[in-house]
N, C-alpha and C. Protein backbone atom coordinates (compact mmCIF):
# COMPACT_ATOMS: atom_id res chain seq x y z
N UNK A 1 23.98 -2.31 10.23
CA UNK A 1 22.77 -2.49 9.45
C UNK A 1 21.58 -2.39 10.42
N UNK A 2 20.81 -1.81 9.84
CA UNK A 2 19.53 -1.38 10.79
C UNK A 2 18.09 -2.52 10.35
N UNK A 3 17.05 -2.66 11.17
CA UNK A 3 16.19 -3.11 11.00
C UNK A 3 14.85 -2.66 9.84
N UNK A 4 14.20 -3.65 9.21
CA UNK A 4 13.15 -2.98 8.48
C UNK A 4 11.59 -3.05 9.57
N UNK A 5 10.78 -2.02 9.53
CA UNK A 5 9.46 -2.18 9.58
C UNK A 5 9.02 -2.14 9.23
N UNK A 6 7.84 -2.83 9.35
CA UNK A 6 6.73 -3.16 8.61
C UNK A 6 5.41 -2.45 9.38
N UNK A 7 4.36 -1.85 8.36
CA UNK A 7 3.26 -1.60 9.54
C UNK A 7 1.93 -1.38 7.99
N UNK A 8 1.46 -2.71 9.46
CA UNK A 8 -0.44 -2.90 8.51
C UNK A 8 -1.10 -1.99 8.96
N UNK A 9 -1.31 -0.59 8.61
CA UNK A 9 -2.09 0.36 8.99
C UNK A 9 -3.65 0.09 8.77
N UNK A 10 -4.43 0.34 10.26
CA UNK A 10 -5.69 -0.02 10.19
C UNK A 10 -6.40 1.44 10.88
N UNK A 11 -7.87 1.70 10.72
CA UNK A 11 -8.28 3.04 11.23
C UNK A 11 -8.35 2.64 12.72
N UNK A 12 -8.26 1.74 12.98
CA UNK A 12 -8.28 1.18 14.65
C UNK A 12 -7.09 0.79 14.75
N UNK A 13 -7.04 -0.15 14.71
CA UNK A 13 -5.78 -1.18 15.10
C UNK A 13 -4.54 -0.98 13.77
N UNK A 14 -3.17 -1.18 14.05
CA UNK A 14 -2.40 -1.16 13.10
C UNK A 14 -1.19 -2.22 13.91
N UNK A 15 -0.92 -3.23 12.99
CA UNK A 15 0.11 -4.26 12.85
C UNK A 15 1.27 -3.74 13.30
N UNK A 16 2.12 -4.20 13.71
CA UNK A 16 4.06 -3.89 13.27
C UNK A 16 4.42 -5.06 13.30
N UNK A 17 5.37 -5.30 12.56
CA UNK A 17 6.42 -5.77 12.41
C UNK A 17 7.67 -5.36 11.99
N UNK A 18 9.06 -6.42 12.50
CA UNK A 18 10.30 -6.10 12.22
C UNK A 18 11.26 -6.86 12.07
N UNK A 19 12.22 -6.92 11.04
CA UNK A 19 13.31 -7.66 10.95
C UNK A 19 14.16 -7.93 11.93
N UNK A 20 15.11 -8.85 11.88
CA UNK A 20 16.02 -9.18 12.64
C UNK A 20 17.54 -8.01 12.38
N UNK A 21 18.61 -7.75 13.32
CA UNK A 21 19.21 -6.45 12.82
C UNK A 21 19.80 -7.16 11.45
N UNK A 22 20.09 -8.38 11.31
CA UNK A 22 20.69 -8.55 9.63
C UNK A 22 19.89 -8.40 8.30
N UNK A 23 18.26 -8.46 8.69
CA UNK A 23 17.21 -8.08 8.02
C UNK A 23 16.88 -9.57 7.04
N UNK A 24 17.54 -10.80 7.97
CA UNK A 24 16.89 -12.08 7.68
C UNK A 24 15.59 -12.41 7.77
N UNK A 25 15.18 -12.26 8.86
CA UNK A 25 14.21 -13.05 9.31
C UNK A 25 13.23 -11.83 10.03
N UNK A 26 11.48 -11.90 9.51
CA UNK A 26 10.72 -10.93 10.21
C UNK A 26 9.73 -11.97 11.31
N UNK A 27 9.86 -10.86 11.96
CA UNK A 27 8.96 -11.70 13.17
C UNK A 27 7.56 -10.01 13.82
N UNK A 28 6.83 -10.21 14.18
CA UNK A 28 5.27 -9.33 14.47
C UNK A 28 6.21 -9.10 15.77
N UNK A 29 5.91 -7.67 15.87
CA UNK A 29 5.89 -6.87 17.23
C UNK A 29 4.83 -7.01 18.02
N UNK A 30 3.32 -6.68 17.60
CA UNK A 30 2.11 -6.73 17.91
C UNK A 30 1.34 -5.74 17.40
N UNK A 31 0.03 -5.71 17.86
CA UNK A 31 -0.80 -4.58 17.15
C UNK A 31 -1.10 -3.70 18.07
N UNK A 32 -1.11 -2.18 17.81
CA UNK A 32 -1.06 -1.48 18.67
C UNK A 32 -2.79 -0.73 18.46
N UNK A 33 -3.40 0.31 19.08
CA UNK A 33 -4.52 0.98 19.00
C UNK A 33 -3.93 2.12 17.52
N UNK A 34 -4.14 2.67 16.65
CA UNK A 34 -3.38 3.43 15.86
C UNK A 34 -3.25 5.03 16.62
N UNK A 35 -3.84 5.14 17.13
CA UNK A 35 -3.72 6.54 17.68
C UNK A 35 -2.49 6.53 18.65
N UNK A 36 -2.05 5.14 18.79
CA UNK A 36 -0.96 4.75 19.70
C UNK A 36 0.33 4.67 19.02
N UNK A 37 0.22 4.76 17.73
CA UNK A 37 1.33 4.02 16.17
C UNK A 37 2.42 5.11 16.62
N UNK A 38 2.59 6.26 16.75
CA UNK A 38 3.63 7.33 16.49
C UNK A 38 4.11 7.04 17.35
N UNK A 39 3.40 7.24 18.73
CA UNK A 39 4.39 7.04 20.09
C UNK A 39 5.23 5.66 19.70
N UNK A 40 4.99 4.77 19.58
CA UNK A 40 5.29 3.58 19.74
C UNK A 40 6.90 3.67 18.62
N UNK A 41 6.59 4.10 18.11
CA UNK A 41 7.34 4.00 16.65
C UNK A 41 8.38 4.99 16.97
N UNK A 42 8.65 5.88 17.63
CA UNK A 42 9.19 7.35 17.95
C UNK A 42 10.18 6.53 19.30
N UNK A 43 9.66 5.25 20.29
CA UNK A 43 10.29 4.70 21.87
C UNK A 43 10.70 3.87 20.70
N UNK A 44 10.77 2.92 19.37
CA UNK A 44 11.50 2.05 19.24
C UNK A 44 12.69 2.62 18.38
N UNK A 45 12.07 3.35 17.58
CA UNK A 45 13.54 4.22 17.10
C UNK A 45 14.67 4.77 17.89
N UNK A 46 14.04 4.94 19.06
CA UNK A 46 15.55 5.59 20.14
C UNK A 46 15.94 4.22 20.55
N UNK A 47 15.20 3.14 20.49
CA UNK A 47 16.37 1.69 21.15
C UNK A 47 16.70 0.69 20.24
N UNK A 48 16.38 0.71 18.77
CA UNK A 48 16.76 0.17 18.06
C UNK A 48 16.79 0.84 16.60
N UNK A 49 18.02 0.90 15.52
CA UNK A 49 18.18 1.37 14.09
C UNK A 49 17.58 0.39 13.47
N UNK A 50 16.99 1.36 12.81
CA UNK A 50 15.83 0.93 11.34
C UNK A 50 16.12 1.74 10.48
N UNK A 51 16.47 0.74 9.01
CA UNK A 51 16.98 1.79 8.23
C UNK A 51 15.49 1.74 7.07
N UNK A 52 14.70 1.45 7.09
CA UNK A 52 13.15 1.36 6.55
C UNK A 52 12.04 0.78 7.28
N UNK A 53 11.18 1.66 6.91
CA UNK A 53 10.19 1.66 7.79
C UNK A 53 8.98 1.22 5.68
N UNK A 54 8.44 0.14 6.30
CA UNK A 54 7.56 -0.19 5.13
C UNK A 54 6.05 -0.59 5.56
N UNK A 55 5.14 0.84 4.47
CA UNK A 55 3.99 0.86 5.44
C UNK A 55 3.26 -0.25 3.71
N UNK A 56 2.55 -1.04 4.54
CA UNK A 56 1.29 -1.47 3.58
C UNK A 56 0.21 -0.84 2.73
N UNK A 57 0.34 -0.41 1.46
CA UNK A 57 -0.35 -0.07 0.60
C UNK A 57 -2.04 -0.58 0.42
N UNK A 58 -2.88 0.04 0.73
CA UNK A 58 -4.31 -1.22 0.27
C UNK A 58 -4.68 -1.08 -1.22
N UNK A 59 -4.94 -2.36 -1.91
CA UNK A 59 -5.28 -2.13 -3.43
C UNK A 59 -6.00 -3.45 -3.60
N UNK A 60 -7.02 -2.76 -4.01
CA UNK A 60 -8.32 -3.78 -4.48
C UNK A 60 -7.84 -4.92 -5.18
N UNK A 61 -8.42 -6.43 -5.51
CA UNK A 61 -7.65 -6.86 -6.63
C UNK A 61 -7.28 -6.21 -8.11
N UNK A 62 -8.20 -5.14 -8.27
CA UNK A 62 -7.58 -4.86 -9.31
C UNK A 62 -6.66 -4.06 -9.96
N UNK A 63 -6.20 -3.42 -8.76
CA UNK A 63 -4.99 -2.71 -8.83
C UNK A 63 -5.56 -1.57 -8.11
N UNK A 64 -6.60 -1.04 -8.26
CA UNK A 64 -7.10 -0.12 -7.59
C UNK A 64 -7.19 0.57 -6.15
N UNK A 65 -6.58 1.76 -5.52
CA UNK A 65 -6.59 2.16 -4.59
C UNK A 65 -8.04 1.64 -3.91
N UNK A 66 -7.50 0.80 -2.35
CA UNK A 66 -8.72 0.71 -1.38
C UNK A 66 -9.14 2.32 -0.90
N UNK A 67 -10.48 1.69 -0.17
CA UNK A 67 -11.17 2.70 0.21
C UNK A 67 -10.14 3.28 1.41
N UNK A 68 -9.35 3.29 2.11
CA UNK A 68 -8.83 3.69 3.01
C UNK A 68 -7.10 3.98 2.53
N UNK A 69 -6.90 4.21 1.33
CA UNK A 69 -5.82 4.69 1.01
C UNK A 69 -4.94 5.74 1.27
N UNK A 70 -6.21 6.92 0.87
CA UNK A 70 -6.32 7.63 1.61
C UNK A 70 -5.26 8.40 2.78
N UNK A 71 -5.48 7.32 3.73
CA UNK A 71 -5.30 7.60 5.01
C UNK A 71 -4.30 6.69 4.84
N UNK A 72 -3.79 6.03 4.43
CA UNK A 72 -2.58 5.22 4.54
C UNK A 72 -0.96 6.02 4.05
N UNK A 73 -1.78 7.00 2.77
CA UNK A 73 -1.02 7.85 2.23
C UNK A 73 -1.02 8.63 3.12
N UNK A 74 -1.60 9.95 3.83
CA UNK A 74 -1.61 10.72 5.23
C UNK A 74 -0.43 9.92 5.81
N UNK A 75 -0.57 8.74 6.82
CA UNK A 75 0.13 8.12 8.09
C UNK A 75 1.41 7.84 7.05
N UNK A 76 1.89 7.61 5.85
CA UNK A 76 3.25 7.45 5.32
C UNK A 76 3.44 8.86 5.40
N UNK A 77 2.91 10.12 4.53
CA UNK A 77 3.74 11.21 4.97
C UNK A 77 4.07 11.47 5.76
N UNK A 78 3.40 11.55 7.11
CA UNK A 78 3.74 11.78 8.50
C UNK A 78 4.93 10.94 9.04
N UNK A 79 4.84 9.91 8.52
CA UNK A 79 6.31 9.23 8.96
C UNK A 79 7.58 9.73 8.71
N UNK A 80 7.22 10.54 6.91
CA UNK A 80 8.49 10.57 6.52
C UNK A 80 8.87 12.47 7.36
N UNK A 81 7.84 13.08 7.29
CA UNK A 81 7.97 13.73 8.16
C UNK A 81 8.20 13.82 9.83
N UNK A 82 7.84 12.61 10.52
CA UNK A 82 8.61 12.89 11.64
C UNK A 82 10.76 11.94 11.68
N UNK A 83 10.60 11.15 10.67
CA UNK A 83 11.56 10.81 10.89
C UNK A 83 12.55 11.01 9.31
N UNK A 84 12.80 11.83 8.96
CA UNK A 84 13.17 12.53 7.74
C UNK A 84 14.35 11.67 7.54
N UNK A 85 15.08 10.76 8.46
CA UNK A 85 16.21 10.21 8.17
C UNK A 85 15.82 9.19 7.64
N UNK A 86 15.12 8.26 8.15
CA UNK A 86 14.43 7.01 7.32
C UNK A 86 13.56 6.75 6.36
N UNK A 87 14.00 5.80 5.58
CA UNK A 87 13.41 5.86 4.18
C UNK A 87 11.81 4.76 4.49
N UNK A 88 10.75 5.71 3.87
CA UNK A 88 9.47 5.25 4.03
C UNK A 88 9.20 4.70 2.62
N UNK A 89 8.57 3.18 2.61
CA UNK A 89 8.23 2.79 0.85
C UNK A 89 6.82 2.36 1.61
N UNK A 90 6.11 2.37 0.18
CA UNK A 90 4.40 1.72 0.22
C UNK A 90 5.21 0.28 -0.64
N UNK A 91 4.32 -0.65 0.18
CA UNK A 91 4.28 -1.71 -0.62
C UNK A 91 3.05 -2.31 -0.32
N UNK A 92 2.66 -3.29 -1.62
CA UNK A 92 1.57 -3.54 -2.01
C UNK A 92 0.93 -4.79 -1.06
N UNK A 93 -0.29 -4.35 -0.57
CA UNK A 93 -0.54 -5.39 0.96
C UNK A 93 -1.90 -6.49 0.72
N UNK A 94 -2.26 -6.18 -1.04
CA UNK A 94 -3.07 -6.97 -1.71
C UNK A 94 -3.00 -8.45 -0.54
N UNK A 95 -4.83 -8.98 -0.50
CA UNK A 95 -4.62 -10.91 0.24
C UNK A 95 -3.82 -10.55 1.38
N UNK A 96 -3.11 -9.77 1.81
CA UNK A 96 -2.15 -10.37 3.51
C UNK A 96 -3.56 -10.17 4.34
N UNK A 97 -4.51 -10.01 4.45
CA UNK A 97 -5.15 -10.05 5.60
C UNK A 97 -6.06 -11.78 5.04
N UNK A 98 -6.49 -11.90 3.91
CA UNK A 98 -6.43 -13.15 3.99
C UNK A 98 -6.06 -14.21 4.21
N UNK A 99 -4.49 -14.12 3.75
CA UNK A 99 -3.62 -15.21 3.67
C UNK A 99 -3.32 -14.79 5.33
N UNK A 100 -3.38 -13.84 5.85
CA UNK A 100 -2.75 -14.34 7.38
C UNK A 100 -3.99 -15.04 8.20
N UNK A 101 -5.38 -14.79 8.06
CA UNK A 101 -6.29 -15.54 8.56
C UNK A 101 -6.20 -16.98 7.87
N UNK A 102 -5.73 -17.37 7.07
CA UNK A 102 -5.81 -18.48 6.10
C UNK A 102 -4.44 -19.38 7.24
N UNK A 103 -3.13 -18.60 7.30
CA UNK A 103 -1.85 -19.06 7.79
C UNK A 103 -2.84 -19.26 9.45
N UNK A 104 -3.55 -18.58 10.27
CA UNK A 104 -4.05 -18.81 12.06
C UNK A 104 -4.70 -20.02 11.54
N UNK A 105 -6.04 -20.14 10.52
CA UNK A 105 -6.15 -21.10 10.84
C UNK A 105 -5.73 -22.47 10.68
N UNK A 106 -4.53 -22.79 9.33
CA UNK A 106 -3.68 -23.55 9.48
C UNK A 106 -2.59 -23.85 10.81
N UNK A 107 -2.45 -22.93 11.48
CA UNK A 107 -1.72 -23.26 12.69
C UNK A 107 -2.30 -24.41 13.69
N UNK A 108 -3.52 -24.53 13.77
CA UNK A 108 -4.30 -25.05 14.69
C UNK A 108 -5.09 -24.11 15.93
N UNK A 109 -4.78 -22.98 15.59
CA UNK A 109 -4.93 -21.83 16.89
C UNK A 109 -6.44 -22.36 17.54
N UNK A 110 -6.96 -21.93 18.15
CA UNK A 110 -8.02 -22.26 19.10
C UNK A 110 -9.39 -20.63 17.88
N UNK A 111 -10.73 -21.29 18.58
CA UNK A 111 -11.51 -20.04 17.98
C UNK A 111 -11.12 -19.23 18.18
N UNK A 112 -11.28 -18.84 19.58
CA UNK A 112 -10.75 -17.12 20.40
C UNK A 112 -9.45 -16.53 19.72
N UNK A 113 -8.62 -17.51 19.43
CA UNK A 113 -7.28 -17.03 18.57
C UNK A 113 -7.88 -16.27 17.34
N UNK A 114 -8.24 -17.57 16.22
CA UNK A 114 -8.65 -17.15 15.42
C UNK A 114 -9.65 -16.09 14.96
N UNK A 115 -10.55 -15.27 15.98
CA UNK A 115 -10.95 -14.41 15.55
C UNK A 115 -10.23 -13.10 16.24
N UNK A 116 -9.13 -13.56 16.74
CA UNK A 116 -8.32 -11.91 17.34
C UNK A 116 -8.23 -11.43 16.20
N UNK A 117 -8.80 -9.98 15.78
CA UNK A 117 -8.10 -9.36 14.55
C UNK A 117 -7.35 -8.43 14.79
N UNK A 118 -6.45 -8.69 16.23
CA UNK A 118 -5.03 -8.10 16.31
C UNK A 118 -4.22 -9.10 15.76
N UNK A 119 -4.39 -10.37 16.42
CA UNK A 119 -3.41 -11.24 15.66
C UNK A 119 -3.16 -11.32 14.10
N UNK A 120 -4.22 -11.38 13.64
CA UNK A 120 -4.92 -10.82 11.97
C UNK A 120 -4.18 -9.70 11.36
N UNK A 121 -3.68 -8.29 12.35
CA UNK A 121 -3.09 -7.41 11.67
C UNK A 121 -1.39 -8.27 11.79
N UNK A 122 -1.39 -8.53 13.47
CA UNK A 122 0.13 -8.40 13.58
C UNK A 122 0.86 -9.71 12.20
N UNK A 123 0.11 -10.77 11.88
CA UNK A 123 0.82 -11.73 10.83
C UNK A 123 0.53 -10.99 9.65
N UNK A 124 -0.49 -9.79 9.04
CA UNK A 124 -0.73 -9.84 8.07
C UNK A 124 0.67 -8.52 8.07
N UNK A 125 1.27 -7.52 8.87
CA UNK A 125 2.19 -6.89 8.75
C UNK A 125 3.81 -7.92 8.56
N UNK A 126 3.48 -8.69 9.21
CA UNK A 126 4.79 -9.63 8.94
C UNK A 126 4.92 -10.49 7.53
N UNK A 127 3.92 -10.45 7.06
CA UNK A 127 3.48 -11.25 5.59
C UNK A 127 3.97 -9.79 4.82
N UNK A 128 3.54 -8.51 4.90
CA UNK A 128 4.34 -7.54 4.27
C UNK A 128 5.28 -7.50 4.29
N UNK A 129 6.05 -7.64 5.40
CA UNK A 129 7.45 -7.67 5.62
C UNK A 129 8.62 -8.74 4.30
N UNK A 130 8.00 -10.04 5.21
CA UNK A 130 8.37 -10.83 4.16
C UNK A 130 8.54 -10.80 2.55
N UNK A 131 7.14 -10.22 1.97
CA UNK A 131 7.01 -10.14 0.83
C UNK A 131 8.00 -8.89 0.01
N UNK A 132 8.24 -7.83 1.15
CA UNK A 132 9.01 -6.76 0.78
C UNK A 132 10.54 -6.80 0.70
N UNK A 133 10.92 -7.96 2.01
CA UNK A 133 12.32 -8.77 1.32
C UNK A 133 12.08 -9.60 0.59
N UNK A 134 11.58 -10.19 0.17
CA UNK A 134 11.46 -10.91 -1.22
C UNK A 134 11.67 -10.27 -2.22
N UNK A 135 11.17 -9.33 -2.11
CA UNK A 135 11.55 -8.18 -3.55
C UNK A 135 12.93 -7.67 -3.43
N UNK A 136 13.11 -7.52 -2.79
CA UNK A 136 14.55 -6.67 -2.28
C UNK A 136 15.82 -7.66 -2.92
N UNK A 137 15.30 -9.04 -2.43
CA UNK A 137 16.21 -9.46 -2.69
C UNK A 137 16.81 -9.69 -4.63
């Protein structure tokens, strides 16, 4: 059984996250620069199986495609095009950038924490994660 990813695609910065290989438990990789996303994604596929790769959808509350959809749709084709074996899903990434600033500052994190908005992507990709085994299950 292979691992799932997760990835909060941002026009700068983009999240990852990934399951454990039983696909229990997700834990944040980190956030990378996005122009950095392929490489990165291309060195973890040769050292670890992922049998889904799950990119975050943006949608307004009202169901409505965000302004940067767009481009979220682009970076999923390209996935499924460079890695034709693995199965690419959109799932819906509605609130994870809230609720993960909401989850830092319940932690107790310090300011400087709390305004990393790498940390911001990397929990709000792991909050996808989660939510996408939740469905699964």
């Amino acid at each position: 059984m292979g691992r799932i990813l997760a990835i909060d695609y941002g026009t700068k910065r983009t999240g990852i996250a990934a399951t454990d290989p039983l696909q229990i438990i997700a834990n944040g990789i980190g956030t990378f620069p996005t122009d950095e996303v392929f490489a990165f994604i291309k060195k973890y596929l040769s050292e670890e199986p992922v049998d889904c790769i799950v990119v975050g959808d943006p949608k307004y509350p009202d169901g409505n495609p965000a302004q940067i959809a767009h481009l979220v749709l682009g970076f999923a084709r390209k996935l499924k095009e460079m890695f034709p074996e693995i199965q690419v899903a959109l799932h819906d990434e509605r609130y994870t950038s809230e609720d993960a600033k909401r989850i830092i500052r319940q932690s107790g994190a310090g300011k400087k924490k709390r305004q990393d908005k790498g940390l911001v992507d990397k929990v709000s990709a792991v909050l996808i994660l989660q939510d996408y085994m939740e469905r699964l299950r």
